[in-house]
C-alpha atoms as a PDB file:
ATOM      1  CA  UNK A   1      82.461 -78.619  31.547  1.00  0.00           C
ATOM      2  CA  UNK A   2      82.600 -74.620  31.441  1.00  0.00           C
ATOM      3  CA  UNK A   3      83.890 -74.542  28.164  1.00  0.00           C
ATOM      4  CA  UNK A   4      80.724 -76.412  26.856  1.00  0.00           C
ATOM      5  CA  UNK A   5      78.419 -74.689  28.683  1.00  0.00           C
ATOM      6  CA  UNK A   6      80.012 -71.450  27.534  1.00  0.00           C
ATOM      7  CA  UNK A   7      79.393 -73.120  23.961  1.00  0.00           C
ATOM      8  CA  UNK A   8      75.841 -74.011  24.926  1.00  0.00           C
ATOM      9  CA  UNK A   9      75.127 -70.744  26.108  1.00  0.00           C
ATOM     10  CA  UNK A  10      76.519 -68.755  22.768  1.00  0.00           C
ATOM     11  CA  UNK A  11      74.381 -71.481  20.702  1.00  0.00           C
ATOM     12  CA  UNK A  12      71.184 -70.638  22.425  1.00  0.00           C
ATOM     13  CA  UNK A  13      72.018 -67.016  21.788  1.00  0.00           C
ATOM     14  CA  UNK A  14      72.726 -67.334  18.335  1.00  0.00           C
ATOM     15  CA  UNK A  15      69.587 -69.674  17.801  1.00  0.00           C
ATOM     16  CA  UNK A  16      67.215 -66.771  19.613  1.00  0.00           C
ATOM     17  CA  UNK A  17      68.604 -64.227  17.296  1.00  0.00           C
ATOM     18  CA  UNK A  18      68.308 -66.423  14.230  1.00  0.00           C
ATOM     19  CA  UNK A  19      64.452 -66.883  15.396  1.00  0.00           C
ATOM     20  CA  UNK A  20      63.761 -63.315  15.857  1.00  0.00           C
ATOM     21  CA  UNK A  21      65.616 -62.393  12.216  1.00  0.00           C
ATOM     22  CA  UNK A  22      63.008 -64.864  10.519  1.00  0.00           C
ATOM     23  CA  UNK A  23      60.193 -62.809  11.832  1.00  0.00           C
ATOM     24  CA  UNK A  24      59.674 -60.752   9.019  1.00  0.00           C
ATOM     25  CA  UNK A  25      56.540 -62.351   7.834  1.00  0.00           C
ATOM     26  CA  UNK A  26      55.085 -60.852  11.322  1.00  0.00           C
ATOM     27  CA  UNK A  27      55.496 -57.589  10.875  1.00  0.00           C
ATOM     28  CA  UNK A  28      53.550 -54.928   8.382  1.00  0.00           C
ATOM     29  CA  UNK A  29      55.344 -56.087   5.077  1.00  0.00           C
ATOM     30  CA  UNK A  30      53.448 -57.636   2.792  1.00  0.00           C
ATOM     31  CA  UNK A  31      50.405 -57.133   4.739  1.00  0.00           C
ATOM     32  CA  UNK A  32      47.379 -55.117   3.567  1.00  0.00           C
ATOM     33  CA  UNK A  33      46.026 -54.124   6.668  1.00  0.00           C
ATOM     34  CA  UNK A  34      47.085 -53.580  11.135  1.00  0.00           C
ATOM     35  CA  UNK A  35      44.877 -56.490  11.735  1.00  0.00           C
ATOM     36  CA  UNK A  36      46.052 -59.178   9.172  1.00  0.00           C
ATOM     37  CA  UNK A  37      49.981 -57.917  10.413  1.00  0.00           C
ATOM     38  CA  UNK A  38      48.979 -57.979  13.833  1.00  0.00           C
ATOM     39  CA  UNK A  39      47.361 -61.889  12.918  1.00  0.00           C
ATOM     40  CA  UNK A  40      50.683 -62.326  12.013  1.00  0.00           C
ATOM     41  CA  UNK A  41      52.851 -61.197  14.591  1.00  0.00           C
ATOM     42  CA  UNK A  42      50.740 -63.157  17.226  1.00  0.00           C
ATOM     43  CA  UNK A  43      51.290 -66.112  15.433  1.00  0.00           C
ATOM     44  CA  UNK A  44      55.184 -65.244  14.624  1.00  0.00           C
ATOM     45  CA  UNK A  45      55.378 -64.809  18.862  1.00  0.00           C
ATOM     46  CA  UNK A  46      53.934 -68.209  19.354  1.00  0.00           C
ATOM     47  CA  UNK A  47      55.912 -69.984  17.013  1.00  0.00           C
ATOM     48  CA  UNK A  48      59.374 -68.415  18.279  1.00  0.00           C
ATOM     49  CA  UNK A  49      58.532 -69.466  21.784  1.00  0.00           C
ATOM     50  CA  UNK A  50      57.964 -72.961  20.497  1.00  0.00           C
ATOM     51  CA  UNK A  51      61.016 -72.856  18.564  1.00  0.00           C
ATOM     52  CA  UNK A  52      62.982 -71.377  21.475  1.00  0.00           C
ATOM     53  CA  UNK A  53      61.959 -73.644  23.994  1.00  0.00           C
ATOM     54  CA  UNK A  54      62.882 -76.243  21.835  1.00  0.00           C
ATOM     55  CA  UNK A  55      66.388 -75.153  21.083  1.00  0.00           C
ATOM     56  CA  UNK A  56      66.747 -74.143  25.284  1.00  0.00           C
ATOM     57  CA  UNK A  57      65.218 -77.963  25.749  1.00  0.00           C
ATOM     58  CA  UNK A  58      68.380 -79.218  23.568  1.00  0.00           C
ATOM     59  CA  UNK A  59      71.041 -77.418  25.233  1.00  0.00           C
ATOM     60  CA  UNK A  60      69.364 -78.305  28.572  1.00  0.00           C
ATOM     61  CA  UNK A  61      69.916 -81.988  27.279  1.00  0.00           C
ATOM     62  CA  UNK A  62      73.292 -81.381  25.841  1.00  0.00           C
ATOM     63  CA  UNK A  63      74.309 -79.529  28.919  1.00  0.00           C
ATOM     64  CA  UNK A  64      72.677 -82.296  31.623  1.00  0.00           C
ATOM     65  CA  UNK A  65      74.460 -85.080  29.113  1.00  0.00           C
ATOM     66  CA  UNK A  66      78.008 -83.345  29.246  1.00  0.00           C
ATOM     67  CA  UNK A  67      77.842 -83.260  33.118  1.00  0.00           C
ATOM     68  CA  UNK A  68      76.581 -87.100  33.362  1.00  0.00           C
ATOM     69  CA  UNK A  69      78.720 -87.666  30.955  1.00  0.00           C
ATOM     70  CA  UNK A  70      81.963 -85.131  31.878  1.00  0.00           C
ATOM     71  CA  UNK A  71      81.471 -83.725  28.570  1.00  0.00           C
ATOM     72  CA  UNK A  72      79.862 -84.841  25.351  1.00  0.00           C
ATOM     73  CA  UNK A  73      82.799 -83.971  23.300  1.00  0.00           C
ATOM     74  CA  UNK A  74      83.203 -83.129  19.639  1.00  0.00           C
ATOM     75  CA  UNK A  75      80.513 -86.015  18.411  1.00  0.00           C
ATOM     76  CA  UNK A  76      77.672 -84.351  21.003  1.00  0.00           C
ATOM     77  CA  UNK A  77      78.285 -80.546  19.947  1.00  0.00           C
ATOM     78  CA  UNK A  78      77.570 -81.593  16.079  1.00  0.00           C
ATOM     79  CA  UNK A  79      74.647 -83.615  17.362  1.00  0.00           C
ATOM     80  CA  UNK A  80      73.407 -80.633  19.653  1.00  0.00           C
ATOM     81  CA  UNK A  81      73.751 -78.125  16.351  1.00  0.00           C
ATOM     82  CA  UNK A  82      72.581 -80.107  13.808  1.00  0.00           C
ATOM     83  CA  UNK A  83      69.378 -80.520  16.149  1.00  0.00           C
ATOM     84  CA  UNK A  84      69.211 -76.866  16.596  1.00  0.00           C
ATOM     85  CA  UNK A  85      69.911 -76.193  12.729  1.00  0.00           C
ATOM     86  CA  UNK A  86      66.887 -78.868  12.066  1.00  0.00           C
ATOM     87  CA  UNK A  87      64.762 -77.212  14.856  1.00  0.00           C
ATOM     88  CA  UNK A  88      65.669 -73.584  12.904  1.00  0.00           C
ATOM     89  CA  UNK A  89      64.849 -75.264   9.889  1.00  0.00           C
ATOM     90  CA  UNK A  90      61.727 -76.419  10.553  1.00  0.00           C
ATOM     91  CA  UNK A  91      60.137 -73.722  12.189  1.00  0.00           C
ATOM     92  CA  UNK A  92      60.724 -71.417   9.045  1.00  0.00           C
ATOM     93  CA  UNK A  93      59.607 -74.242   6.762  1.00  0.00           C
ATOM     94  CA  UNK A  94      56.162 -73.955   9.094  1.00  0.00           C
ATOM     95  CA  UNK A  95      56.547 -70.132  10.388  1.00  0.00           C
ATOM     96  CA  UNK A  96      53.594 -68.334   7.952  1.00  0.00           C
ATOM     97  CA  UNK A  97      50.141 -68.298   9.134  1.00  0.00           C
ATOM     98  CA  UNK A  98      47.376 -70.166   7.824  1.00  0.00           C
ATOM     99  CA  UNK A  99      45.370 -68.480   5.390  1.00  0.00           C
ATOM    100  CA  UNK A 100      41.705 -68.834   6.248  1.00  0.00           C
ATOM    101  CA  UNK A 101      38.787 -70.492   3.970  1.00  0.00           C
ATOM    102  CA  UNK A 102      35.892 -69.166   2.745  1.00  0.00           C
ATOM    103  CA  UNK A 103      33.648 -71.067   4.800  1.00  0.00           C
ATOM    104  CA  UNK A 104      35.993 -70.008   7.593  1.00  0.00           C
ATOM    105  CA  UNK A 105      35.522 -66.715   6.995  1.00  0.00           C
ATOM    106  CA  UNK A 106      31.786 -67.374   6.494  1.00  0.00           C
ATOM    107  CA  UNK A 107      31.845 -68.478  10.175  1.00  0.00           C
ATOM    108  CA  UNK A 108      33.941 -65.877  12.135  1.00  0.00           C
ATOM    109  CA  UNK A 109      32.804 -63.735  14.175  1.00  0.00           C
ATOM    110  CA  UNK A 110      32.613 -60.061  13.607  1.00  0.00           C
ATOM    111  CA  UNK A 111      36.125 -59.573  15.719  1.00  0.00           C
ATOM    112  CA  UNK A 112      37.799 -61.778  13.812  1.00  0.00           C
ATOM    113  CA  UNK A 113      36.367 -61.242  10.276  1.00  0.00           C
ATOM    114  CA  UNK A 114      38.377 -58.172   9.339  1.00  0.00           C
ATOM    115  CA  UNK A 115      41.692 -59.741  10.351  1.00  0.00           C
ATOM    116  CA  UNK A 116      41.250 -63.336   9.024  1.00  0.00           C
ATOM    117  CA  UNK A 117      39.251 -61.643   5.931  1.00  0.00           C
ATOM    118  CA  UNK A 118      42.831 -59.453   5.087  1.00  0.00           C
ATOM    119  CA  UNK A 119      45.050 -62.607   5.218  1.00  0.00           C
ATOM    120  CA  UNK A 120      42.478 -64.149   2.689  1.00  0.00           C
ATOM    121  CA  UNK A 121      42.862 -61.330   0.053  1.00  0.00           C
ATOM    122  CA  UNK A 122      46.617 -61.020   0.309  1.00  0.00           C
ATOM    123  CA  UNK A 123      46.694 -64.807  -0.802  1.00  0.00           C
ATOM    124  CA  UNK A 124      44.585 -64.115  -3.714  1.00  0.00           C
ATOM    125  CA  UNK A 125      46.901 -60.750  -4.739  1.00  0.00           C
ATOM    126  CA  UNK A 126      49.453 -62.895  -7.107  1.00  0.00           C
ATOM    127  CA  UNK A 127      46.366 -64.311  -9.512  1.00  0.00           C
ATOM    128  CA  UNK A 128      45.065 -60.499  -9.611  1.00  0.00           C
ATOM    129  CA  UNK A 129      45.363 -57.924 -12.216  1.00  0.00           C
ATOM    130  CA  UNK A 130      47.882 -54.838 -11.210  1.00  0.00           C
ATOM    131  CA  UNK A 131      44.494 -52.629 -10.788  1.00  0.00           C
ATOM    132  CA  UNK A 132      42.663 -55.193  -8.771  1.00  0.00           C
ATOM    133  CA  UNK A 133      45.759 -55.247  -6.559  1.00  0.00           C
ATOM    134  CA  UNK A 134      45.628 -51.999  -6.220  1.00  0.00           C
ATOM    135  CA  UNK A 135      42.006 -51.749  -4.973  1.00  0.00           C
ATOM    136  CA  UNK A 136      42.795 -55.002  -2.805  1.00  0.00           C
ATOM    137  CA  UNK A 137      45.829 -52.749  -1.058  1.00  0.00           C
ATOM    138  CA  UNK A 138      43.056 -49.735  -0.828  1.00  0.00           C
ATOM    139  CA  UNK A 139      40.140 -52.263   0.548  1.00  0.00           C
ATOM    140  CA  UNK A 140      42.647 -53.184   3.337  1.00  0.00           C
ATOM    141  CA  UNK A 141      42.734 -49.923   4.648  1.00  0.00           C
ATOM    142  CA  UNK A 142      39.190 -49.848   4.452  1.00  0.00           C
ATOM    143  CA  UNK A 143      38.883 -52.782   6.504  1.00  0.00           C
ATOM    144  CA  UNK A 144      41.223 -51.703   9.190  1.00  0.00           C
ATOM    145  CA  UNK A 145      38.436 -48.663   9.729  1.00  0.00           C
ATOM    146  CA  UNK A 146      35.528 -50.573   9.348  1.00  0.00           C
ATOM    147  CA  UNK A 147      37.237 -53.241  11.809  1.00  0.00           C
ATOM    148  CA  UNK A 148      37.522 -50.055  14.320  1.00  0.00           C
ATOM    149  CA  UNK A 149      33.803 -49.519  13.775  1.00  0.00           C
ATOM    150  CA  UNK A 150      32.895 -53.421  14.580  1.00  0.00           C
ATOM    151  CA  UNK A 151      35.015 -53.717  17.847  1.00  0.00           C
ATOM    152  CA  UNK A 152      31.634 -52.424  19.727  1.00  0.00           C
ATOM    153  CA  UNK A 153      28.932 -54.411  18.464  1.00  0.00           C
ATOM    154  CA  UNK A 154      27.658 -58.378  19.192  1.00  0.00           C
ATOM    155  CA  UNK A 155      27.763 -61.021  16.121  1.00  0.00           C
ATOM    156  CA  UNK A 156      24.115 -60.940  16.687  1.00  0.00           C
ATOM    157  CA  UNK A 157      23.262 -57.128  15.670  1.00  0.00           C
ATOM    158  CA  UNK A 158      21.772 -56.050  12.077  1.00  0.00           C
ATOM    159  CA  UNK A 159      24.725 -54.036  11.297  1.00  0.00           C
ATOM    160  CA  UNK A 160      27.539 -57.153  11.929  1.00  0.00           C
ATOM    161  CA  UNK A 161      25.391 -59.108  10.185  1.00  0.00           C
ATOM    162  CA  UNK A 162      25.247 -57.357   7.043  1.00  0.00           C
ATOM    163  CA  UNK A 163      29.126 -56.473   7.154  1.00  0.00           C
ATOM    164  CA  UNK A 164      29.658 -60.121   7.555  1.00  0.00           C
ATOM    165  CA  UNK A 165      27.775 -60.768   4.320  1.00  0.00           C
ATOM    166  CA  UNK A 166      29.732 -58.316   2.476  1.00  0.00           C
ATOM    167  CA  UNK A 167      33.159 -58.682   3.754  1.00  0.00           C
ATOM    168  CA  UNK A 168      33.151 -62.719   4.507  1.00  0.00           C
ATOM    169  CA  UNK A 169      31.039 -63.639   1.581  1.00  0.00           C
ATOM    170  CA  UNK A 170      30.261 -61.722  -1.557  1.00  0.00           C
ATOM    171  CA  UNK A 171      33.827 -59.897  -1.235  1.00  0.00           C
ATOM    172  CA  UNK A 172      35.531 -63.841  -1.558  1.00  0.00           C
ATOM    173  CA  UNK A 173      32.634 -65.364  -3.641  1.00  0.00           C
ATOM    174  CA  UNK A 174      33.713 -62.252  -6.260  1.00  0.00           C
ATOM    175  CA  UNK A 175      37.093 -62.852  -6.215  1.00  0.00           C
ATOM    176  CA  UNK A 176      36.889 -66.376  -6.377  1.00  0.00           C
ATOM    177  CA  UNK A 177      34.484 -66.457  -9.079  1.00  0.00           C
ATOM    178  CA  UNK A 178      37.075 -64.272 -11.370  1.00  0.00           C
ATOM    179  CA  UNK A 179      39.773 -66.793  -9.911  1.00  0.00           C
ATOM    180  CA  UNK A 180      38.226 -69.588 -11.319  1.00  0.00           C
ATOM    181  CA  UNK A 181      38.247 -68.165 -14.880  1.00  0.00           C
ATOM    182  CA  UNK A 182      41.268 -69.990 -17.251  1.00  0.00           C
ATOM    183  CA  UNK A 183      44.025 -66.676 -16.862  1.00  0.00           C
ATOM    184  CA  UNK A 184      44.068 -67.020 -20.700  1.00  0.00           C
ATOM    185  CA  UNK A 185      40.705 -65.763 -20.734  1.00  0.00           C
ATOM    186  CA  UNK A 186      40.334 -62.755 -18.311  1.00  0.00           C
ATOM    187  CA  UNK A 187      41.383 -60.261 -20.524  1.00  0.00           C
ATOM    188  CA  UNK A 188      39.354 -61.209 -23.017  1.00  0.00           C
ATOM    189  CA  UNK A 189      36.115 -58.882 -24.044  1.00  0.00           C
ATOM    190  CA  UNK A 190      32.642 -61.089 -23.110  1.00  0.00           C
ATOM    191  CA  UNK A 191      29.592 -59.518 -22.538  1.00  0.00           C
ATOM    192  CA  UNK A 192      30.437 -56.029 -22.799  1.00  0.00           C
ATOM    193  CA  UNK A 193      33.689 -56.302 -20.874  1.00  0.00           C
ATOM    194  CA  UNK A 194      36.139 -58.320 -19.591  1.00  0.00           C
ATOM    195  CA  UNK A 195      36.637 -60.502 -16.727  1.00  0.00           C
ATOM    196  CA  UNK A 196      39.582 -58.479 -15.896  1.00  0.00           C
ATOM    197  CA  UNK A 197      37.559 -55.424 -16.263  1.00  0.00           C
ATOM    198  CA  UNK A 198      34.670 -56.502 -14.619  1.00  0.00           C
ATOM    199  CA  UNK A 199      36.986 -57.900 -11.540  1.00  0.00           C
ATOM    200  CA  UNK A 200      38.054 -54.166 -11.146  1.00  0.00           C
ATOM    201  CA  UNK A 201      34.780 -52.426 -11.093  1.00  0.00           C
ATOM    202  CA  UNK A 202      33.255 -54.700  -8.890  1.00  0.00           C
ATOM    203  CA  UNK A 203      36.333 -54.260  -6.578  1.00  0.00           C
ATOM    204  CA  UNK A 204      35.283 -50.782  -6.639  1.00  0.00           C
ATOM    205  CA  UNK A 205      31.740 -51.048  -6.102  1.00  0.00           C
ATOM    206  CA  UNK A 206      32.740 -53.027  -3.111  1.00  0.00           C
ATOM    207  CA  UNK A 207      35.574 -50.889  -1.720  1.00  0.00           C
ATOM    208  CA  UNK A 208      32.789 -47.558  -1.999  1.00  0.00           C
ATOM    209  CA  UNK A 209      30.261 -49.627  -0.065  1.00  0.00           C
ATOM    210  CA  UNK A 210      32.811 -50.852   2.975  1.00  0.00           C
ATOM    211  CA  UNK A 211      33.330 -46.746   3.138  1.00  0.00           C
ATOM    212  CA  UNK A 212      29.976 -46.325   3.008  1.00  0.00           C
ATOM    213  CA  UNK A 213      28.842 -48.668   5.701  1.00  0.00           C
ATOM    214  CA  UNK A 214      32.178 -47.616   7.726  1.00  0.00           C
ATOM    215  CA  UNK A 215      30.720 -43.660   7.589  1.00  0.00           C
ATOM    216  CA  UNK A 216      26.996 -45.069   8.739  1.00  0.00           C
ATOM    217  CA  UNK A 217      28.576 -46.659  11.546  1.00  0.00           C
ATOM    218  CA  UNK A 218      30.909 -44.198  12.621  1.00  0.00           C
ATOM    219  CA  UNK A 219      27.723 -41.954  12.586  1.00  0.00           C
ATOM    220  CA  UNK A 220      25.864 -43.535  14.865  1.00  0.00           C
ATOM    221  CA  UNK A 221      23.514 -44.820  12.299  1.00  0.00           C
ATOM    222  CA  UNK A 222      23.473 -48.298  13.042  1.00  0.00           C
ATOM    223  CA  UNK A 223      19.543 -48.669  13.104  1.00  0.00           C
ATOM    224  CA  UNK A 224      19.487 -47.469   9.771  1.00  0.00           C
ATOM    225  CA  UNK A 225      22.381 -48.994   7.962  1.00  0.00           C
ATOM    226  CA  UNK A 226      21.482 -50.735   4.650  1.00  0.00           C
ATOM    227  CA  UNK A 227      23.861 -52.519   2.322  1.00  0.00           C
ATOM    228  CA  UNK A 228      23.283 -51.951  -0.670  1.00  0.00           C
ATOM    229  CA  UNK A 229      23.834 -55.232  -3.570  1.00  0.00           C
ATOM    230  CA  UNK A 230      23.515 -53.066  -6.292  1.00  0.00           C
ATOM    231  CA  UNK A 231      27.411 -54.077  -6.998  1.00  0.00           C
ATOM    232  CA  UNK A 232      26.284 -58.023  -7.532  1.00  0.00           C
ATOM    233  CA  UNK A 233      24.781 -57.190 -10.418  1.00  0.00           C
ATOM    234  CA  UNK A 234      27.393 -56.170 -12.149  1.00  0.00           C
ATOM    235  CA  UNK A 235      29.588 -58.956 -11.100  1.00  0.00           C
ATOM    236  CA  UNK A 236      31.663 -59.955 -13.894  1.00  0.00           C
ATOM    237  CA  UNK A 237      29.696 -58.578 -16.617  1.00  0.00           C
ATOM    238  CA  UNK A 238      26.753 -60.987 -15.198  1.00  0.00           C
ATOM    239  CA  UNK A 239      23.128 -60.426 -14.953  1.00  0.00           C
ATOM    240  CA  UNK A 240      20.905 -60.228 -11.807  1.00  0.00           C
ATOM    241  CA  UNK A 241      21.151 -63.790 -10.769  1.00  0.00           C
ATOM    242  CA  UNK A 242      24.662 -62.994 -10.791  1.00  0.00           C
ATOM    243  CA  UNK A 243      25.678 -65.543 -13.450  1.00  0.00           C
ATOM    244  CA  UNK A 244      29.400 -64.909 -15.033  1.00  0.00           C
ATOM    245  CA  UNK A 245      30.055 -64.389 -18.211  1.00  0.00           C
ATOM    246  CA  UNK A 246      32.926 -67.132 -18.850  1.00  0.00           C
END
């Protein structure tokens, strides 16, 4: 009937522009860095053509139904809706990426790392301090260049090697180590310091040697790039084996 398909056609209008307004999470916000947004927005433009061909798959139904049918009436326009409203539904319930583990990040490839490393911190942001945030927020940037700087070189080389050791492994295994301190004992002084304050000047032992590396490479001076663990250490206060100080 053309007043159905009229309806049909308004519904699958009003469905694409309820999928593009629940795209937020793809954009910049939130984010700490281009490539854990940009993670994001490829995964946002996935989802909404799932979710769109689902909704057009509907209406095709409802549509081929009503002209079998001459019309589906009252009864198969709440049915069509209420399938579109639990399609809608569902694909915000599921529409935020997957944040990454550490062993995946232990595994990706030097491409990948910066990105899928990003998404980790910003999940670990609500169970940091306000100055660990902060340095989180600043490391992001950081990434973002040093990500610039990895775009040339093979998984295999000495240099993405190295930055895969920092970024995918002792930059989580620090942040989960302070993680897995009871919260009712970070701010409390141990060993010279606390875990809070320890969390922070690691953070920033860290973020100077991403800059570091990020310079060397931008240099040229990939033969001679070193990183330096000077940083482990100090990790929470702990001594050279890198023990905490719970």
């Amino acid at each position: 009937m053309p007043g159905e398909a009229h309806n049909s056609d308004l519904i699958l209008r009003d469905a694409k522009r309820s999928l593009v307004n629940n795209r937020d999470f793809g954009g910049r916000r939130n984010s700490i860095g281009r490539r854990s947004a940009a993670l994001k927005r490829e995964h946002a433009i996935r989802q909404t053509k799932r979710a769109v061909a689902t909704v057009g798959a509907i209406v095709l139904a409802a549509a081929t139904a009503g002209l079998i049918l001459d019309g589906i009436g009252v009864t198969g326009v709440l049915v069509t809706m209420l399938a579109i409203f639990a399609t809608m539904s569902a694909f915000i319930a599921f529409s935020r990426v997957k944040v990454p583990t550490r062993d995946v990040l232990r595994g990706s490839d030097v491409k990948s790392l910066v990105g899928r490393t990003e998404l980790w911190l910003e999940s670990q942001r609500p169970a940091l301090p306000a100055p660990a945030v902060q340095l989180v927020d600043t490391i992001g940037l950081q990434l973002d260049a040093l990500g610039s700087q990895l775009d040339g070189l093979t998984d295999n080389a000495p240099a993405a090697l190295e930055v895969r050791k920092l970024v995918g492994d002792h930059l989580p295994e620090l942040i989960s180590t302070y993680t897995s301190i009871p919260r009712h004992l970070r701010g409390e002084g141990q060993g010279g310091g606390s875990p809070d304050q320890h969390l922070v000047d690691s953070l920033g032992k860290i973020s100077t040697e991403i800059d570091s590396v990020t310079r060397q490479l931008a240099s040229g001076a990939i033969d001679n790039l070193a990183i330096k663990t000077r940083y482990l250490d100090y990790k929470y206060g702990a001594g050279p084996e890198g023990e905490s100080s719970q």
